[in-house]
PDB file of N, CA and C in Angstrom:
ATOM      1  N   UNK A   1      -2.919  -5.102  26.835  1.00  0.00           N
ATOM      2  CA  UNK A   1      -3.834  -4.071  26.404  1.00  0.00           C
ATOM      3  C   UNK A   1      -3.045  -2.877  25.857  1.00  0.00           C
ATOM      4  N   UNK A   2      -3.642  -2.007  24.797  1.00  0.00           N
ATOM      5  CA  UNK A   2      -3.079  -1.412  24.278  1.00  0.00           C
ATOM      6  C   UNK A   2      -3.340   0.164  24.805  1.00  0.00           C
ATOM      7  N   UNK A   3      -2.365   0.606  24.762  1.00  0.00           N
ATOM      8  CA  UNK A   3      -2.517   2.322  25.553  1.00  0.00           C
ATOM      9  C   UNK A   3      -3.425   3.098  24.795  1.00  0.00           C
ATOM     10  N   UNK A   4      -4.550   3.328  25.000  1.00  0.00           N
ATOM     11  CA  UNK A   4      -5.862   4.826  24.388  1.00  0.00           C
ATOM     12  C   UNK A   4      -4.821   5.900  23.880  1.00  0.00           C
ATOM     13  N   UNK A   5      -4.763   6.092  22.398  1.00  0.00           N
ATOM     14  CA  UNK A   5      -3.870   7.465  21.899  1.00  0.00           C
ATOM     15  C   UNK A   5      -4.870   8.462  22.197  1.00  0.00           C
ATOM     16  N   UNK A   6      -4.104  10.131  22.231  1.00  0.00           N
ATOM     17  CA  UNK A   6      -4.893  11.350  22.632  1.00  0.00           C
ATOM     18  C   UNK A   6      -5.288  11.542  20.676  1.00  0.00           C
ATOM     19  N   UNK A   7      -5.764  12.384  20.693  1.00  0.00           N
ATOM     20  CA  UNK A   7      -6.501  13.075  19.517  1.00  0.00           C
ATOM     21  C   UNK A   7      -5.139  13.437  18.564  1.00  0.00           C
ATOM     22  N   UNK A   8      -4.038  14.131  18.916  1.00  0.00           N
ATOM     23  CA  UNK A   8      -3.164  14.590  19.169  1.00  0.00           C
ATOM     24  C   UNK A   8      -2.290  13.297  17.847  1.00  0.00           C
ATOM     25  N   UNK A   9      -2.003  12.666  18.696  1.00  0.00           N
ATOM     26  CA  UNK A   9      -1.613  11.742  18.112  1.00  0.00           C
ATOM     27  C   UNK A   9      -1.552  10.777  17.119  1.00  0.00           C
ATOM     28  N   UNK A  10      -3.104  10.596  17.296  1.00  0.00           N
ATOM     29  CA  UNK A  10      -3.668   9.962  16.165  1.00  0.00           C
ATOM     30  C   UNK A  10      -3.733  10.746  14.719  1.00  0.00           C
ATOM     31  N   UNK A  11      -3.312  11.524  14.526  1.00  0.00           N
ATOM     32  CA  UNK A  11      -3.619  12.845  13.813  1.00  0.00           C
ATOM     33  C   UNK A  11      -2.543  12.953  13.201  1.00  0.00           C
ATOM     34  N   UNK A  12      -1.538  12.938  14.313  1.00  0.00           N
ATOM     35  CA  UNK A  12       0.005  12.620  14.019  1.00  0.00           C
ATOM     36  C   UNK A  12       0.084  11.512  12.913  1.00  0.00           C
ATOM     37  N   UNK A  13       0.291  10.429  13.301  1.00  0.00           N
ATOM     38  CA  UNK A  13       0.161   8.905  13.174  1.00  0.00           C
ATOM     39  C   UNK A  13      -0.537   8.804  11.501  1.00  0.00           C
ATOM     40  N   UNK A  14      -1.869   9.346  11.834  1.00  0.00           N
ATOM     41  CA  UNK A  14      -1.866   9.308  10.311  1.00  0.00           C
ATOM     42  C   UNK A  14      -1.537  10.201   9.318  1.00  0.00           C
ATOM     43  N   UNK A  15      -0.965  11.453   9.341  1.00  0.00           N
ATOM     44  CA  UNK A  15      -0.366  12.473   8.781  1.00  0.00           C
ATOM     45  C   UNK A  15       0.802  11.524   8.200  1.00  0.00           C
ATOM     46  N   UNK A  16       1.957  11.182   9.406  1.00  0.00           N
ATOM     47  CA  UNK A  16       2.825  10.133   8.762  1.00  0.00           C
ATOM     48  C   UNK A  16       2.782   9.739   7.818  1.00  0.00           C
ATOM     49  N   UNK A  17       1.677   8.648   8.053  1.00  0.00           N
ATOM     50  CA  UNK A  17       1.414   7.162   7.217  1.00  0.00           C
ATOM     51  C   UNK A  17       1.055   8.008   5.911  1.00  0.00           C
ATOM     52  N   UNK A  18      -0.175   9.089   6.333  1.00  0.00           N
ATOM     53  CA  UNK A  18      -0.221   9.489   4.207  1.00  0.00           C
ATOM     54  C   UNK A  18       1.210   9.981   3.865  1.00  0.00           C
ATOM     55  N   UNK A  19       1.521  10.657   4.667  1.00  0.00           N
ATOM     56  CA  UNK A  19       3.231  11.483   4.035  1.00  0.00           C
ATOM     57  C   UNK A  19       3.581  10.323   3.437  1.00  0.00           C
ATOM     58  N   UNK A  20       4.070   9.050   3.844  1.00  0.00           N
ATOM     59  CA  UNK A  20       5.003   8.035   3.442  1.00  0.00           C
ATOM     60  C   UNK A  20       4.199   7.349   2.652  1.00  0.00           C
ATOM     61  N   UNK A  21       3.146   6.980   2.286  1.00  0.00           N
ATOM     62  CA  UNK A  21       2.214   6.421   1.104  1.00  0.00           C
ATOM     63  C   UNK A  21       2.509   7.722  -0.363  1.00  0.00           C
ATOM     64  N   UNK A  22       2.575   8.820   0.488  1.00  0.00           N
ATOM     65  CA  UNK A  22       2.842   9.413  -1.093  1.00  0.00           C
ATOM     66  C   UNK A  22       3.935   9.706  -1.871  1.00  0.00           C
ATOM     67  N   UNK A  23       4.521   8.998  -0.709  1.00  0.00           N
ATOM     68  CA  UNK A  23       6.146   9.264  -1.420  1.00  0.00           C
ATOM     69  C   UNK A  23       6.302   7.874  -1.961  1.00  0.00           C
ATOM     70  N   UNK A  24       5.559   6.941  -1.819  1.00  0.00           N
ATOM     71  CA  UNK A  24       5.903   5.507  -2.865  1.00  0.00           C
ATOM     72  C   UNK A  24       4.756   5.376  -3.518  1.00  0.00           C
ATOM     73  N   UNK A  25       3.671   6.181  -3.511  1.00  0.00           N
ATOM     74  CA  UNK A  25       2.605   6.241  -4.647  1.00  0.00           C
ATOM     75  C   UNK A  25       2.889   5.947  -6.104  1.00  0.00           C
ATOM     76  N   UNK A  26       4.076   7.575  -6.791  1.00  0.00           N
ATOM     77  CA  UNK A  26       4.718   7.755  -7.853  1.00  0.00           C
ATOM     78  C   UNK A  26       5.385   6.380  -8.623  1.00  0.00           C
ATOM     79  N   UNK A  27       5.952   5.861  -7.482  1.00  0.00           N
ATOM     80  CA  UNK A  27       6.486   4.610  -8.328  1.00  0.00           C
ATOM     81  C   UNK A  27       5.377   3.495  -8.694  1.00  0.00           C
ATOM     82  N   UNK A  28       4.588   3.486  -7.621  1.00  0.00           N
ATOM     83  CA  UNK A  28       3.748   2.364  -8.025  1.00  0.00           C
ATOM     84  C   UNK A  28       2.545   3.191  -9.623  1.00  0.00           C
ATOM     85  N   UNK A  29       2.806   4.199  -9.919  1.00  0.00           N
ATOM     86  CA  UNK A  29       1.643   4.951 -11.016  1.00  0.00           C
ATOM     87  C   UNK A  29       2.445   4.829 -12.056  1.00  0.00           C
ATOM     88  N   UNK A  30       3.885   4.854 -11.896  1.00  0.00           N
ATOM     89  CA  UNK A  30       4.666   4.953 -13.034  1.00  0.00           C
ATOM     90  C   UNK A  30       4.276   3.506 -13.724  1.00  0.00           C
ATOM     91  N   UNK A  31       3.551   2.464 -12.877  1.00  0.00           N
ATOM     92  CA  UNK A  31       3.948   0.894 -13.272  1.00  0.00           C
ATOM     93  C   UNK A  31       2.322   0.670 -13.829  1.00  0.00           C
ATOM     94  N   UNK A  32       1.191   2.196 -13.889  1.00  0.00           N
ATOM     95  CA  UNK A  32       0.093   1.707 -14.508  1.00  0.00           C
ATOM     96  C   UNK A  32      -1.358   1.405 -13.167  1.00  0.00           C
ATOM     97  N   UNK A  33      -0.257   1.646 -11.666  1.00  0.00           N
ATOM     98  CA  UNK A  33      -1.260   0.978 -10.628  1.00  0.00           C
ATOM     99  C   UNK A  33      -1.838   2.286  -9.801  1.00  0.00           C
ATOM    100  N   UNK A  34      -1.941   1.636  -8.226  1.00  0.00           N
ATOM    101  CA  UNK A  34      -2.251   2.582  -7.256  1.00  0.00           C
ATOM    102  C   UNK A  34      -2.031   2.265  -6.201  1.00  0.00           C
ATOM    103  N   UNK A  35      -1.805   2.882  -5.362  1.00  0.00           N
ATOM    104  CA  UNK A  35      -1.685   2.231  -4.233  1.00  0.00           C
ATOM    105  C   UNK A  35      -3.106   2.888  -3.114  1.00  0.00           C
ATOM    106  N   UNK A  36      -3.994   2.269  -2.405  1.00  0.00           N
ATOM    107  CA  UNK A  36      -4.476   2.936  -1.786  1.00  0.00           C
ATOM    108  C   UNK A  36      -4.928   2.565   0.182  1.00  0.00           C
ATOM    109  N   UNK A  37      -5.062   3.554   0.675  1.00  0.00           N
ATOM    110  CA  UNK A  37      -5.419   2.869   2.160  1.00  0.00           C
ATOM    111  C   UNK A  37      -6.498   2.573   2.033  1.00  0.00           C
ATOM    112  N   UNK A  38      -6.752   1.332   2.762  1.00  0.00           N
ATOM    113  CA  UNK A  38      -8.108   1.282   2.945  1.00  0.00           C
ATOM    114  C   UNK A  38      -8.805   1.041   4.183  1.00  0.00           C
ATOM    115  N   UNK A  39      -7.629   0.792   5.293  1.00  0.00           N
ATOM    116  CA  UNK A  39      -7.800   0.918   6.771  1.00  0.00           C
ATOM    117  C   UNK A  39      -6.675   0.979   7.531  1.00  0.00           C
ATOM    118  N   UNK A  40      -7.133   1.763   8.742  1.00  0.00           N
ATOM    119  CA  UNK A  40      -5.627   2.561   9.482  1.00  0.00           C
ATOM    120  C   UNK A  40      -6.637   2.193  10.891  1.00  0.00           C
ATOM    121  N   UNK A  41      -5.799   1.556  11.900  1.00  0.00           N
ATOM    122  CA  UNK A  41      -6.058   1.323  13.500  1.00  0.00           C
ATOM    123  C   UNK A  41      -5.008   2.147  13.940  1.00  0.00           C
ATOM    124  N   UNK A  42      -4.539   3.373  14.227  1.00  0.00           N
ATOM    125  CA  UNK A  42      -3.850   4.350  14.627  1.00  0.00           C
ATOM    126  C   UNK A  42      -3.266   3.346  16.043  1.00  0.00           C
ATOM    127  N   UNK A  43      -4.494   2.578  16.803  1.00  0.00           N
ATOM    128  CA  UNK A  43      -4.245   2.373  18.461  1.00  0.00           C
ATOM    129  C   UNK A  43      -3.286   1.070  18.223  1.00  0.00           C
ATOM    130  N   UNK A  44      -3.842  -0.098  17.676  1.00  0.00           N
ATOM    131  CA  UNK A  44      -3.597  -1.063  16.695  1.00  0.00           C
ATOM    132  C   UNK A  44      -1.841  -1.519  16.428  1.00  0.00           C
ATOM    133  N   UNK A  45      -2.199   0.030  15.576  1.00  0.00           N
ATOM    134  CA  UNK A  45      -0.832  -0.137  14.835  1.00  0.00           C
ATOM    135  C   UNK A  45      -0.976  -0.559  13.538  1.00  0.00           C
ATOM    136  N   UNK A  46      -2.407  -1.029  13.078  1.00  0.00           N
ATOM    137  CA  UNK A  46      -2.514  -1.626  11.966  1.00  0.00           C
ATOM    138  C   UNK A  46      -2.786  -1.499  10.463  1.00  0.00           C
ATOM    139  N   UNK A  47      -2.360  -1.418   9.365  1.00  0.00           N
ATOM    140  CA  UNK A  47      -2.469  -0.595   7.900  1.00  0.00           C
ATOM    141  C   UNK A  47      -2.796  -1.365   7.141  1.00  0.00           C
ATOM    142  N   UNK A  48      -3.861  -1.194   6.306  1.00  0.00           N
ATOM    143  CA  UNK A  48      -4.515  -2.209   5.162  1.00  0.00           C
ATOM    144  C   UNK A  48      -4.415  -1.333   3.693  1.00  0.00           C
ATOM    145  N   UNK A  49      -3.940  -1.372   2.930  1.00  0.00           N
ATOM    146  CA  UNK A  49      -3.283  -0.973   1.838  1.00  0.00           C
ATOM    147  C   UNK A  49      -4.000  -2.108   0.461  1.00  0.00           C
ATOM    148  N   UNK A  50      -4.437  -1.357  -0.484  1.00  0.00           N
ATOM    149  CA  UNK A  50      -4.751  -1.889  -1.383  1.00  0.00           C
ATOM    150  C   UNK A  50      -3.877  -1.619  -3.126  1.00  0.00           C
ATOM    151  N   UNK A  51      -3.555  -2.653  -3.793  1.00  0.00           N
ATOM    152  CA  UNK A  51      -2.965  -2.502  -4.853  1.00  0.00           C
ATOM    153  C   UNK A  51      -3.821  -2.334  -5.876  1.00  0.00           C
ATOM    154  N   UNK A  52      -3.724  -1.663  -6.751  1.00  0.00           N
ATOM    155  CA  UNK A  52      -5.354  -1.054  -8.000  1.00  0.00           C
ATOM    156  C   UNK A  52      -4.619  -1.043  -9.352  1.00  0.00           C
ATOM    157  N   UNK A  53      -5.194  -1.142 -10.419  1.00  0.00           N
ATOM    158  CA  UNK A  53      -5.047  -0.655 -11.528  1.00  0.00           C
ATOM    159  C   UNK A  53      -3.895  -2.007 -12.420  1.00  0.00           C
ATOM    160  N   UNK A  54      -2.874  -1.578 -12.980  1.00  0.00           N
ATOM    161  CA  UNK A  54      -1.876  -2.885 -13.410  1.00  0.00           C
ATOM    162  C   UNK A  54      -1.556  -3.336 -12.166  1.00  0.00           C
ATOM    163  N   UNK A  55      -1.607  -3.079 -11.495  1.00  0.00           N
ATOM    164  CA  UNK A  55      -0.837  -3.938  -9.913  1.00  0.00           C
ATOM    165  C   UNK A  55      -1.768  -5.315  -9.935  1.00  0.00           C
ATOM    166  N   UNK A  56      -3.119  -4.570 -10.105  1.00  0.00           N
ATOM    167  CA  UNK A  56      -3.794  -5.997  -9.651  1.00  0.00           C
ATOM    168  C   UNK A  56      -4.176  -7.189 -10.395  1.00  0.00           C
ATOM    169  N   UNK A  57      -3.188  -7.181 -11.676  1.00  0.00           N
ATOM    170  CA  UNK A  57      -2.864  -8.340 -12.289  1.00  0.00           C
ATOM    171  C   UNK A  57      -1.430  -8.915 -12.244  1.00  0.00           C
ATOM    172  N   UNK A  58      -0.320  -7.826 -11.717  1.00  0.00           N
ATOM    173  CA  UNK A  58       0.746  -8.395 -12.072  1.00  0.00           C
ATOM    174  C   UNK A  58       1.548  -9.330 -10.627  1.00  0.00           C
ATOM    175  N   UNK A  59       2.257 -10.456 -11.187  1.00  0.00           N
ATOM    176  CA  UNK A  59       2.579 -11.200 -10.972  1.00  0.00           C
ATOM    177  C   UNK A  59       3.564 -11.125  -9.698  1.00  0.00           C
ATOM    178  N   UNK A  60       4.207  -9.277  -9.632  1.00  0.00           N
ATOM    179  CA  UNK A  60       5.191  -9.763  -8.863  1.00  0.00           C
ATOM    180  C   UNK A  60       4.436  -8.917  -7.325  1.00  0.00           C
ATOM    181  N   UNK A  61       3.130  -8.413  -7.396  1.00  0.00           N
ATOM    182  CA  UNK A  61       2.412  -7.328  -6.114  1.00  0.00           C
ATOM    183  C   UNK A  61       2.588  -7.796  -5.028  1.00  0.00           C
ATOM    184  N   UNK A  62       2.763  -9.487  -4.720  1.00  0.00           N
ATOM    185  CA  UNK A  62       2.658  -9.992  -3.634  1.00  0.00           C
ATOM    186  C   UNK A  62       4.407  -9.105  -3.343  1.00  0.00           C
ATOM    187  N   UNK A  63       5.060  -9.186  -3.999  1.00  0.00           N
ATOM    188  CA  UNK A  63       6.861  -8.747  -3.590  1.00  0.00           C
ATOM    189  C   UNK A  63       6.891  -7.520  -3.083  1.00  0.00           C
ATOM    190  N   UNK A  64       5.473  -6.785  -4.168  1.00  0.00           N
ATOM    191  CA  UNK A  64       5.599  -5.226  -3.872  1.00  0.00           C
ATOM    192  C   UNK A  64       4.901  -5.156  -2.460  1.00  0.00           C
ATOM    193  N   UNK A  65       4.026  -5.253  -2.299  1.00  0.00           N
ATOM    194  CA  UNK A  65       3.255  -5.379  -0.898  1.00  0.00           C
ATOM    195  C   UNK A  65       4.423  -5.631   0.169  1.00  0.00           C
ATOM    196  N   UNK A  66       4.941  -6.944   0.295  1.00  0.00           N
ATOM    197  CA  UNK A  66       5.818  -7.462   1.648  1.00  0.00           C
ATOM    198  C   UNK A  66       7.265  -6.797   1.467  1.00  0.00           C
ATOM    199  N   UNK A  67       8.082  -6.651   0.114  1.00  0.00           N
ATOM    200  CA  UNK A  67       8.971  -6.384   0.706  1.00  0.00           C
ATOM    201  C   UNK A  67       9.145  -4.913  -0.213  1.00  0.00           C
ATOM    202  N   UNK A  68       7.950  -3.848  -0.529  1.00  0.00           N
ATOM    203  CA  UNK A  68       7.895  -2.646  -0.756  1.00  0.00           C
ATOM    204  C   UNK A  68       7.592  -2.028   0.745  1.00  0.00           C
ATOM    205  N   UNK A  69       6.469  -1.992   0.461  1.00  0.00           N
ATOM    206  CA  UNK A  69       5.110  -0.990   1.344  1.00  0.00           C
ATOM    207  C   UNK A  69       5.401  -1.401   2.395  1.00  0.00           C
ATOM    208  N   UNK A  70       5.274  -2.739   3.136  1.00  0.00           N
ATOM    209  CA  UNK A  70       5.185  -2.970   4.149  1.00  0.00           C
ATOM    210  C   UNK A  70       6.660  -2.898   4.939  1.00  0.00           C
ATOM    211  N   UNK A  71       7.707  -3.088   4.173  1.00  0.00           N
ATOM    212  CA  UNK A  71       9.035  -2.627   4.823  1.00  0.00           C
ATOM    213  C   UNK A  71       9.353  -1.589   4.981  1.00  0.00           C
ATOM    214  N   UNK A  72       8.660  -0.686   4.234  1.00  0.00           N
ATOM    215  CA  UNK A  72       9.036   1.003   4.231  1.00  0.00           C
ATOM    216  C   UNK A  72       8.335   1.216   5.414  1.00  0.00           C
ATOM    217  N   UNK A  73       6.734   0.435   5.861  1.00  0.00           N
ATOM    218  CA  UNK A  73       5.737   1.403   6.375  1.00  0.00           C
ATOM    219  C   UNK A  73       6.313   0.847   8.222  1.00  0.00           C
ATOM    220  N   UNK A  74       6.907  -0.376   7.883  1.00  0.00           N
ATOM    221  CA  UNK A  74       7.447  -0.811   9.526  1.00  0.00           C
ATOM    222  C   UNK A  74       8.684  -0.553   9.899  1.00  0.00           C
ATOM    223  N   UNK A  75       9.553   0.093   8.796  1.00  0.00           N
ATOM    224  CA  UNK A  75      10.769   0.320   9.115  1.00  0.00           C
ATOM    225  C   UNK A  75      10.891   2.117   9.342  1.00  0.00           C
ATOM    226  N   UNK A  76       9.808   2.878   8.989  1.00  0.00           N
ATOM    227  CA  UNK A  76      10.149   4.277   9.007  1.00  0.00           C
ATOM    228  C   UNK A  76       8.846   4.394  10.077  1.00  0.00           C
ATOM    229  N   UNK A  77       8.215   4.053  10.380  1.00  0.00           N
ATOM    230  CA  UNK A  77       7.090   4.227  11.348  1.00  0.00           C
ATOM    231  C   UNK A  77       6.925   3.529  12.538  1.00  0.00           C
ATOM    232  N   UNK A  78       7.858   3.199  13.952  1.00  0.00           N
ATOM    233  CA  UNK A  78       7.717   2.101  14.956  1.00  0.00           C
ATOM    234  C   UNK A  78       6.538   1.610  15.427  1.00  0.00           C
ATOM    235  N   UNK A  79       5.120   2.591  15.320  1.00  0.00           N
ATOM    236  CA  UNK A  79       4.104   2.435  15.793  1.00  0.00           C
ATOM    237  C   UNK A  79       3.642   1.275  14.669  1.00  0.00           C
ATOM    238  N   UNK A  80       3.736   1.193  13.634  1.00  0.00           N
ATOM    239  CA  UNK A  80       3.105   0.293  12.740  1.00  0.00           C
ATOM    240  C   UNK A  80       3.684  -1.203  13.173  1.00  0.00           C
ATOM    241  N   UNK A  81       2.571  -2.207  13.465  1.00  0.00           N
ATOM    242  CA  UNK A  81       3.124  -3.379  13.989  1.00  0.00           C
ATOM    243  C   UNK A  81       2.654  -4.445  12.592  1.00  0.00           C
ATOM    244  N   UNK A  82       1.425  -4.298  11.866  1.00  0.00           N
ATOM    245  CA  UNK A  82       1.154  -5.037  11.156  1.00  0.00           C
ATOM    246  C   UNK A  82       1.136  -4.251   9.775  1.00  0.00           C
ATOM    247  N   UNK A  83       1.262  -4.991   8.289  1.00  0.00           N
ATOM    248  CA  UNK A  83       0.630  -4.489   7.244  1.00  0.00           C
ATOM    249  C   UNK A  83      -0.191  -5.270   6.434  1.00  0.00           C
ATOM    250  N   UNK A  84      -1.194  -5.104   6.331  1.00  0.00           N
ATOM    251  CA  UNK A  84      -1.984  -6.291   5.194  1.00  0.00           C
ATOM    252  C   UNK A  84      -2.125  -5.833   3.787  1.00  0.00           C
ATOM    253  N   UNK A  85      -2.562  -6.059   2.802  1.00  0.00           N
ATOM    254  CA  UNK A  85      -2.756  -5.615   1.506  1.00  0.00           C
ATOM    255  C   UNK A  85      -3.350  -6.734   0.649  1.00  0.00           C
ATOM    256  N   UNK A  86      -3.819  -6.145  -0.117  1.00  0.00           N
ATOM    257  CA  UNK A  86      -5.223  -6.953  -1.052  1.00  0.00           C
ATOM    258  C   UNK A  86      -4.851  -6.438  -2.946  1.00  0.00           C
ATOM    259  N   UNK A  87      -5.610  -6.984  -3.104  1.00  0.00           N
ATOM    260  CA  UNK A  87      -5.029  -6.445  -4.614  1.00  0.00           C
ATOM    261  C   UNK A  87      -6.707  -6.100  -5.361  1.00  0.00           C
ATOM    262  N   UNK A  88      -6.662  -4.927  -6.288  1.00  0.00           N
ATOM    263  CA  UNK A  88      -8.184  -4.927  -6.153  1.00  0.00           C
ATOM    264  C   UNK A  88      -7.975  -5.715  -7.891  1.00  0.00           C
ATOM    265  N   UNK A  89      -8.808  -6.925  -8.068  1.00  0.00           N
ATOM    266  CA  UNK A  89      -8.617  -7.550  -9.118  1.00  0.00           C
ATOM    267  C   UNK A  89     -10.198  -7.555  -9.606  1.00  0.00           C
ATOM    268  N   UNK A  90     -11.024  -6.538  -9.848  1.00  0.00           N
ATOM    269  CA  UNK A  90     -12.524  -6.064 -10.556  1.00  0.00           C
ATOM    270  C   UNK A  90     -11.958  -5.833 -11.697  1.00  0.00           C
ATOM    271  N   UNK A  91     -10.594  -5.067 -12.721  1.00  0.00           N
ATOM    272  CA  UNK A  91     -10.882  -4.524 -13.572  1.00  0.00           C
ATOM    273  C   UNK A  91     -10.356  -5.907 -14.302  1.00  0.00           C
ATOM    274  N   UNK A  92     -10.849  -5.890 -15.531  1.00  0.00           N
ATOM    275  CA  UNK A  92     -10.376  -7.292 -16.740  1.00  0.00           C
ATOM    276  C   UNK A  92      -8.909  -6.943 -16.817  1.00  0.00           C
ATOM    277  N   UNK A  93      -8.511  -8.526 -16.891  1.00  0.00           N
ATOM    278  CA  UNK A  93      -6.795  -8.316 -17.101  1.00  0.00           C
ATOM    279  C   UNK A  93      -6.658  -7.438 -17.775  1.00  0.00           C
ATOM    280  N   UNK A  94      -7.019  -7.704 -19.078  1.00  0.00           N
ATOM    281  CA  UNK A  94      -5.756  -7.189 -20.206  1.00  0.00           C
ATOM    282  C   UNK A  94      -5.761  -5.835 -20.371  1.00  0.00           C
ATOM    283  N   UNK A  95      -7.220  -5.575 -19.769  1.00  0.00           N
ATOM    284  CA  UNK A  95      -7.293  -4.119 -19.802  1.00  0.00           C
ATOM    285  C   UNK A  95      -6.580  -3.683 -18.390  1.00  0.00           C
ATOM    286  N   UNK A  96      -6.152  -4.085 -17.586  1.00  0.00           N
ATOM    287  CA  UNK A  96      -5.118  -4.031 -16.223  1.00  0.00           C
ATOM    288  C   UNK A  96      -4.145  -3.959 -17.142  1.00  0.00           C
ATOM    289  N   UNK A  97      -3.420  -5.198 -17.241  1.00  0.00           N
ATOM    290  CA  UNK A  97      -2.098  -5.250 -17.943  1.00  0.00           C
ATOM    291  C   UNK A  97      -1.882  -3.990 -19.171  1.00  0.00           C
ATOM    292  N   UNK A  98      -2.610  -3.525 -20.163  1.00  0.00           N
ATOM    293  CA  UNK A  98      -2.426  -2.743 -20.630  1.00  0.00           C
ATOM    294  C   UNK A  98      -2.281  -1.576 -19.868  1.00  0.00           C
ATOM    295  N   UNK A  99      -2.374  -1.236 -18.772  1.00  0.00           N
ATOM    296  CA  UNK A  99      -1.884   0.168 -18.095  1.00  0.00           C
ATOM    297  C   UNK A  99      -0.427   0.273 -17.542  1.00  0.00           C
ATOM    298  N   UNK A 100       0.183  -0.993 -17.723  1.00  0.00           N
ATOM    299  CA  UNK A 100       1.409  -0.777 -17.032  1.00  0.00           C
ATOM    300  C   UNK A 100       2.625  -0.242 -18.225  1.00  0.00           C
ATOM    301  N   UNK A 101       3.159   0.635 -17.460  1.00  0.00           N
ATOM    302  CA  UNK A 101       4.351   1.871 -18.338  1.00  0.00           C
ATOM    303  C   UNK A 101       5.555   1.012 -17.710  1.00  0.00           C
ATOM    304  N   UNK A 102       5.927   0.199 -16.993  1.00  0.00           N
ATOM    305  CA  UNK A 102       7.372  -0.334 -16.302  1.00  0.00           C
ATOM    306  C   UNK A 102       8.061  -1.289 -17.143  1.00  0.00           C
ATOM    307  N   UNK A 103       8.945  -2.316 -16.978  1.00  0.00           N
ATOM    308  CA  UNK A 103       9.790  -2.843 -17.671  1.00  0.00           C
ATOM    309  C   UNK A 103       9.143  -4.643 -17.477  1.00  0.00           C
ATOM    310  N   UNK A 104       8.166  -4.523 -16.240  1.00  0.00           N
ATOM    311  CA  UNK A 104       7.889  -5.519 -16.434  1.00  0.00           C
ATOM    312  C   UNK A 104       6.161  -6.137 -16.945  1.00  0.00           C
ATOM    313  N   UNK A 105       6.294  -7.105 -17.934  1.00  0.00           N
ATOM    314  CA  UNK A 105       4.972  -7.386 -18.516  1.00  0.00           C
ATOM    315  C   UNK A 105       4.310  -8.605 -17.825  1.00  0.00           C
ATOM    316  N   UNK A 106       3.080  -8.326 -17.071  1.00  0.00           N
ATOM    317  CA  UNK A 106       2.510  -9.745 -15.905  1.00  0.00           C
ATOM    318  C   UNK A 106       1.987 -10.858 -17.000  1.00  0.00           C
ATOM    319  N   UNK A 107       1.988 -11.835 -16.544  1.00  0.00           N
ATOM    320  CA  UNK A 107       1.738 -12.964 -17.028  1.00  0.00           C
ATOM    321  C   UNK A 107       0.228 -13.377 -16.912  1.00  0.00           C
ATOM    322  N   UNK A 108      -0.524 -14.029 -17.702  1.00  0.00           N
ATOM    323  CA  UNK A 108      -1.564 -15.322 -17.384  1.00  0.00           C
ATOM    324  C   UNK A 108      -1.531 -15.824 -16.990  1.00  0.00           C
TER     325      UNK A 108
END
């Protein structure tokens, strides 16, 4: 069972987690995307992170997700035990793919 955090904490905890989402935001906007939360279990430990915009066509998000976000968010934060991430894939490719400014162009 997992220990009840005070108010205190939780407050903490997610102050963190946005601090460190906005410091790898920039790179992921430079590439056309977004990065966004879309669920935080403070008690958990648990972070659900969504990829938006060119991210959610390109080819390599699964890399960015596991060995971006989620290594930054478990290696600078001990409380974080899990990370999940989704890719939001509503907008039409090409109009995705046309937003990306980076070096790399996603595939069909």
């Amino acid at each position: 069972m997992v220990p009840e955090l005070d108010e205190t904490e939780r407050e903490k905890r997610a102050a963190a987690l946005n601090e460190l989402l906005d410091l790898m935001r920039p790179a992921v906007q430079a590439d056309g995307g977004e990065l966004v939360l879309t669920h935080l279990d403070v008690e958990q430990g648990i972070v659900e992170v969504q990829l938006q915009g060119a991210c959610g066509s390109c080819a390599i998000s699964g890399m960015t997700l596991k060995g971006g976000v989620e290594r930054l968010l478990r290696s600078r934060l001990d409380w974080v035990t899990e990370v999940r991430g989704s890719l939001d894939e509503s907008m039409d490719f090409f109009e995705s793919a046309s937003l990306g400014r980076g070096s790399y162009v996603p595939r069909q």
